[in-house]
N, C-alpha and C. Protein backbone atom coordinates (compact mmCIF):
# COMPACT_ATOMS: atom_id res chain seq x y z
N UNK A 1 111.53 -2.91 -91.09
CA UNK A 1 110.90 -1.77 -91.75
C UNK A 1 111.24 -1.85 -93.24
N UNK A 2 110.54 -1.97 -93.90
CA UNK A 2 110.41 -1.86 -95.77
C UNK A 2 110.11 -0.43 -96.17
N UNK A 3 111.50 0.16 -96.82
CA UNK A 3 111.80 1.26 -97.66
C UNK A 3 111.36 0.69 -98.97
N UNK A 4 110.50 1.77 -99.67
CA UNK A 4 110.39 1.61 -101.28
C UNK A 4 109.96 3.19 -101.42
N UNK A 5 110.73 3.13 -103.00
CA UNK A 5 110.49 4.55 -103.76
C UNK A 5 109.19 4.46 -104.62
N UNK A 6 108.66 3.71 -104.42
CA UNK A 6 107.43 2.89 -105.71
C UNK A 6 105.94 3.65 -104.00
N UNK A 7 104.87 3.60 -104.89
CA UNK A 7 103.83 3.64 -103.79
C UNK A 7 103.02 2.61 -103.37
N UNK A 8 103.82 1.49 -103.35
CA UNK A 8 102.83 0.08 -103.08
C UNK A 8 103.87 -0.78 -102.79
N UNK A 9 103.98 -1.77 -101.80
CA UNK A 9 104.57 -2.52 -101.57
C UNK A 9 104.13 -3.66 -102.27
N UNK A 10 105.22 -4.87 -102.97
CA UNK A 10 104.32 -5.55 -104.13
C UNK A 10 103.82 -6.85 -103.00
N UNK A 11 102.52 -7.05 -103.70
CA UNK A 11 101.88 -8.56 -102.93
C UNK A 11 101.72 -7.96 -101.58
N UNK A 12 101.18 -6.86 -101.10
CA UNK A 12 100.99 -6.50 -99.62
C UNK A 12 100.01 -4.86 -99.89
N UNK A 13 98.86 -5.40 -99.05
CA UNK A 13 98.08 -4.32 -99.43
C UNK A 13 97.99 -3.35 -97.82
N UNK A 14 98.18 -2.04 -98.36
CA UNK A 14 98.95 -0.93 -97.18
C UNK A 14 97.39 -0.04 -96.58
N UNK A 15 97.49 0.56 -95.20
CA UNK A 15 97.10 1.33 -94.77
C UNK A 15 97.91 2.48 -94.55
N UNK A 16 97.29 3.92 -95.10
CA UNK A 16 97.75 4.79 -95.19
C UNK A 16 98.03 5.66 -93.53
N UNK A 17 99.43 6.05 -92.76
CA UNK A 17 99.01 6.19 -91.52
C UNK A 17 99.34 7.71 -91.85
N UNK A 18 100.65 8.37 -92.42
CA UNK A 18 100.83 9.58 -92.09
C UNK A 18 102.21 10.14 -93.09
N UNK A 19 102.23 11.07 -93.22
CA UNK A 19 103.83 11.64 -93.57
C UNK A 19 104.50 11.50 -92.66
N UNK A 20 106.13 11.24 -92.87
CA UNK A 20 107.20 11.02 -92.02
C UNK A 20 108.35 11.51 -92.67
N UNK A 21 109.55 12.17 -91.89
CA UNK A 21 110.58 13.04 -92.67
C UNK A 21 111.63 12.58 -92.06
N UNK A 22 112.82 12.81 -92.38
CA UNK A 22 114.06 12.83 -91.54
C UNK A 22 114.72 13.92 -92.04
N UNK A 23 115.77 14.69 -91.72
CA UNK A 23 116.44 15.69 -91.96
C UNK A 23 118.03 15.67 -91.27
N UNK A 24 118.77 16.42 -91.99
CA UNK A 24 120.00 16.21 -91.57
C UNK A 24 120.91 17.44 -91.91
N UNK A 25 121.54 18.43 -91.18
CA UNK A 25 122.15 19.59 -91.63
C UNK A 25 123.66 19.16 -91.82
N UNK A 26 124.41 19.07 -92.42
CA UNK A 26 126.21 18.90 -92.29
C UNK A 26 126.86 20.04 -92.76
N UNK A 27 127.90 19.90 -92.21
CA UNK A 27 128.47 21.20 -93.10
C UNK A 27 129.75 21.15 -93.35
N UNK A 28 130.92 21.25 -93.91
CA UNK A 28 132.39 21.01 -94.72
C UNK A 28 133.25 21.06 -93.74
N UNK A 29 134.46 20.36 -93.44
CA UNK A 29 135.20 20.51 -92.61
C UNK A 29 136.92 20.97 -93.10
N UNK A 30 137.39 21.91 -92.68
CA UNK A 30 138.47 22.29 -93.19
C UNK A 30 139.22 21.80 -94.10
N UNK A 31 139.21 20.29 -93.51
CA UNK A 31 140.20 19.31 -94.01
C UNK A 31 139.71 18.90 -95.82
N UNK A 32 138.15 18.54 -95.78
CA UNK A 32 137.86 18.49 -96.84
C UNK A 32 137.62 19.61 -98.16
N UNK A 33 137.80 21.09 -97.27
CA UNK A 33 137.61 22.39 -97.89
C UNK A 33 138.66 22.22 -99.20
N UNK A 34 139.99 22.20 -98.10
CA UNK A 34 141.31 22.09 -98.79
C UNK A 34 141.53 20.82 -99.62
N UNK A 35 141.20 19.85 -99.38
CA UNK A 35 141.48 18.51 -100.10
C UNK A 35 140.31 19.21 -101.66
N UNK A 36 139.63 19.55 -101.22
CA UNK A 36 138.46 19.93 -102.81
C UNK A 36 139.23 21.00 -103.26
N UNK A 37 139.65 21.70 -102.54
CA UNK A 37 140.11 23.35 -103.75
C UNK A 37 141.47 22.11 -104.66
N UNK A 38 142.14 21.46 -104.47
CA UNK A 38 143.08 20.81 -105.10
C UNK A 38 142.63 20.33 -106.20
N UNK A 39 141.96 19.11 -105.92
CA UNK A 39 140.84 18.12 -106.48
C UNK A 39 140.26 19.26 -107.64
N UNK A 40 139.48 20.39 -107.05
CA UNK A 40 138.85 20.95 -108.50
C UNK A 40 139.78 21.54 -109.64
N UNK A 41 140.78 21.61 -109.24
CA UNK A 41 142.20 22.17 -109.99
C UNK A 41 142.14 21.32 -111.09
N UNK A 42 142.22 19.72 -111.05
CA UNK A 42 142.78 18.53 -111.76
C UNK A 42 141.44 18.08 -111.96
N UNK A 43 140.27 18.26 -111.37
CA UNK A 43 139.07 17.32 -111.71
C UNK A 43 138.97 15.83 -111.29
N UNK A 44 137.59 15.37 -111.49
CA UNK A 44 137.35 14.47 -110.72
C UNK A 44 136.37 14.09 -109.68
N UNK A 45 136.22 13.07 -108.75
CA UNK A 45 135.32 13.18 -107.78
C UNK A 45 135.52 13.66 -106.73
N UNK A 46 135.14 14.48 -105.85
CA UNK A 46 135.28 15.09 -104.64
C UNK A 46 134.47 14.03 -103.41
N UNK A 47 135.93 13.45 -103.30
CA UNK A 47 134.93 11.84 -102.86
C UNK A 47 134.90 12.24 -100.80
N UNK A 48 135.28 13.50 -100.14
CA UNK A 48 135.30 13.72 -99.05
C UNK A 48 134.09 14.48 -98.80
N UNK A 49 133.23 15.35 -100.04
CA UNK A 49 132.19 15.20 -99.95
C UNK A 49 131.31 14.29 -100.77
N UNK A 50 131.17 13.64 -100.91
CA UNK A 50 130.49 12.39 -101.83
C UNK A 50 130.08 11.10 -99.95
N UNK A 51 131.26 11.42 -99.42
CA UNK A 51 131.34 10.46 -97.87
C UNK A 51 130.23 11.72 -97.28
N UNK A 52 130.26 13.31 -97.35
CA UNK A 52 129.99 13.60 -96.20
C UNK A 52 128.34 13.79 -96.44
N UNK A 53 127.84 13.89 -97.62
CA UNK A 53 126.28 13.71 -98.15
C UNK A 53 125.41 12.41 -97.77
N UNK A 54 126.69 10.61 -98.02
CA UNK A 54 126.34 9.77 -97.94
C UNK A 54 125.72 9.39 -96.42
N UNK A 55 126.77 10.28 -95.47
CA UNK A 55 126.42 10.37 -94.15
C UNK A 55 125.22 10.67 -93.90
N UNK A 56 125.18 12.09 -94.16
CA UNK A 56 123.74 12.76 -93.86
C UNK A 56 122.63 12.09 -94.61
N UNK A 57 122.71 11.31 -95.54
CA UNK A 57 121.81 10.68 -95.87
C UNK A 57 121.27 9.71 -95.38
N UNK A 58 122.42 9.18 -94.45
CA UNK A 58 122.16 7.79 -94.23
C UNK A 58 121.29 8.48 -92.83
N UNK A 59 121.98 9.24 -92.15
CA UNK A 59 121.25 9.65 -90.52
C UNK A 59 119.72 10.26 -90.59
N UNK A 60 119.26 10.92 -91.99
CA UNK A 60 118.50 11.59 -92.62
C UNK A 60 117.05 10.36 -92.37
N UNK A 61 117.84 9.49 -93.07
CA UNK A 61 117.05 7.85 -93.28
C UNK A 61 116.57 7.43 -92.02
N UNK A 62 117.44 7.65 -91.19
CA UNK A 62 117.78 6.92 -89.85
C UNK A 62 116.45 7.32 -89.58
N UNK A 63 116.09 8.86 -89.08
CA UNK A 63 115.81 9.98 -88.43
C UNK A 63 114.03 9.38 -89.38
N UNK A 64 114.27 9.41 -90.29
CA UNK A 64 112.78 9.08 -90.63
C UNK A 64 112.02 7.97 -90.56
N UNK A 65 112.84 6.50 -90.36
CA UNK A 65 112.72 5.52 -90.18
C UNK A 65 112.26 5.39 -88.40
N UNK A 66 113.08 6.13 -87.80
CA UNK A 66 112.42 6.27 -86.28
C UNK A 66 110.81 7.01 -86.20
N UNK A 67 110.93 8.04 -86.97
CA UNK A 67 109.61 8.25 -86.71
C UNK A 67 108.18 7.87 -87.15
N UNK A 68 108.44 7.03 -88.30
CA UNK A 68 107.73 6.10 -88.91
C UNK A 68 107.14 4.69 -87.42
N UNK A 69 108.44 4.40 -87.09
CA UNK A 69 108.63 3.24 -86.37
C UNK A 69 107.82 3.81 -85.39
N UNK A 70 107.74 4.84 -84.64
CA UNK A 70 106.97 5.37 -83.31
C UNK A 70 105.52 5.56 -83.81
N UNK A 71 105.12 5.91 -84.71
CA UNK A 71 103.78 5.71 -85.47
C UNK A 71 103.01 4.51 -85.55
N UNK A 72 104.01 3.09 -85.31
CA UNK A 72 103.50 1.92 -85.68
C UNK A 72 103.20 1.70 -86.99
N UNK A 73 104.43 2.23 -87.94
CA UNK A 73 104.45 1.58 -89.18
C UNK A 73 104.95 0.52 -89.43
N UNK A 74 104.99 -0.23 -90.41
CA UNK A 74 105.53 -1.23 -91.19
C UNK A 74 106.36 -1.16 -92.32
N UNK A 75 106.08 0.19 -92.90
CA UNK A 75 106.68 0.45 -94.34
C UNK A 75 106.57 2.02 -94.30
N UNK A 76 107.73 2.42 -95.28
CA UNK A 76 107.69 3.75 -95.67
C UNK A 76 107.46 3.65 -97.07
N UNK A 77 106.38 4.21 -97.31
CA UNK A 77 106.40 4.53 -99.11
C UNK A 77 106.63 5.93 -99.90
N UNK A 78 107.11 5.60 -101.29
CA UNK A 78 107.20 6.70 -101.89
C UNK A 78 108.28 7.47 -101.18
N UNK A 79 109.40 6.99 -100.76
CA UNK A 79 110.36 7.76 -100.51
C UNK A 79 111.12 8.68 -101.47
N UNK A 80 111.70 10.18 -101.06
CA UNK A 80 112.10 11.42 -101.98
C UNK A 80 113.44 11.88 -101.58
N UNK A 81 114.20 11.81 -101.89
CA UNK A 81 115.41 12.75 -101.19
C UNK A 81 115.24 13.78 -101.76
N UNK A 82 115.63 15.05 -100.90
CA UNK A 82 116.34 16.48 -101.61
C UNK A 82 117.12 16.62 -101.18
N UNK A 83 117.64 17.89 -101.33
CA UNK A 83 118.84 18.55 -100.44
C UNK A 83 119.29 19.86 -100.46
N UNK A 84 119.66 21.01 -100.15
CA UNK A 84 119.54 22.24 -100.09
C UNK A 84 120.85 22.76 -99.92
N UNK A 85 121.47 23.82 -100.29
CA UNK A 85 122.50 24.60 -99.38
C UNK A 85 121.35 25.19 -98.32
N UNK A 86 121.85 25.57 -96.86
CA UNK A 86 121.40 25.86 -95.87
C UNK A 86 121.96 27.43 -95.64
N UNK A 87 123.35 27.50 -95.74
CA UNK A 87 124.35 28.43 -95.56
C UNK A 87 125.60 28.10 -96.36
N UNK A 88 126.51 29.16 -96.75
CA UNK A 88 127.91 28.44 -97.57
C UNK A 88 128.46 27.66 -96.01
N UNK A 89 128.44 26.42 -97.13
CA UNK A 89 129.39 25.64 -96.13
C UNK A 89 128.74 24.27 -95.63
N UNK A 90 127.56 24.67 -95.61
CA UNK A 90 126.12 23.79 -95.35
C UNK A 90 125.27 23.35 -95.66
N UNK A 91 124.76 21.87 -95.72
CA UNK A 91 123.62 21.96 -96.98
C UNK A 91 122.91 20.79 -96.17
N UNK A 92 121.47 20.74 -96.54
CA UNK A 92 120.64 20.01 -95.47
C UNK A 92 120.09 18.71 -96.47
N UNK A 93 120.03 17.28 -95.88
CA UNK A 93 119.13 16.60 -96.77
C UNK A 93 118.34 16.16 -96.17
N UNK A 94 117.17 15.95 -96.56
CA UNK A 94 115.78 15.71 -96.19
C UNK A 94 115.37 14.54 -96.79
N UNK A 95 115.01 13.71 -96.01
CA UNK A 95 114.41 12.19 -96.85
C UNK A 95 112.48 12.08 -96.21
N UNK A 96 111.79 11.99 -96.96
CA UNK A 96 110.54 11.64 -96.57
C UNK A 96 109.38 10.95 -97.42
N UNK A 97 108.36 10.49 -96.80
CA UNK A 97 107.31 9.18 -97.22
C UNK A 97 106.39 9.18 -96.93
N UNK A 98 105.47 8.52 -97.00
CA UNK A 98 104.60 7.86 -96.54
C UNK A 98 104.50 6.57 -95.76
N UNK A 99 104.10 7.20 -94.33
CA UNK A 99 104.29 5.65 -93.64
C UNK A 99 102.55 4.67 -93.60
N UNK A 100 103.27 3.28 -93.58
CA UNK A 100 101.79 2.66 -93.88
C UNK A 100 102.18 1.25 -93.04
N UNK A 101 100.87 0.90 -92.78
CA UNK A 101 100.50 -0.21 -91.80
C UNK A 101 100.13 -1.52 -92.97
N UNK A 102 100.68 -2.88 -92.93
CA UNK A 102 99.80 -3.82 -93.91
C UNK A 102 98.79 -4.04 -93.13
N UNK A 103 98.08 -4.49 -93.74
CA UNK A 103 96.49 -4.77 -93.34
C UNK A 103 96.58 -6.30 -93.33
């Protein structure tokens, strides 16, 4: 499966099949609550969430890449991340595209 943030895959001409999303809710775990209230004291990276975004991003990916794949795509184009607080404590990221067939 070929991820690109661009809307054309280069040297490969695409059929347009559908939108496709992945999504992912996480939310803070004690351990990292406390490790950040420290951390923001002194500054710096809050690298226990920096791991726990990278996660949800990655499952986010996952999650959209499957449903692309059940479509009978080939490629996702024009991929977007966002990401939201959901609730304190919680924040959702959303990855989505355009899935496309080469011709």
């Amino acid at each position: 499966m070929t991820l690109v943030s661009t809307d054309f895959v280069s040297g490969r001409e695409v059929e347009t099949i559908s939108i496709v999303k992945g999504s992912m809710i996480q939310s803070k775990n004690i351990g990292r609550d406390i490790g950040s209230a420290f951390k923001s004291i002194v500054g710096g990276e809050l690298s226990g969430y920096s791991q726990m975004i990278n996660e949800a991003r990655s499952i986010a990916t996952k999650r959209m890449v499957e449903e692309a794949e059940s479509l009978g795509a080939d490629a996702v184009i024009n991929i977007r991340y966002a990401s939201a607080a959901v609730m304190q404590g919680a924040a959702e990221v959303m990855v989505y595209g355009t899935a496309v067939k080469f011709v």
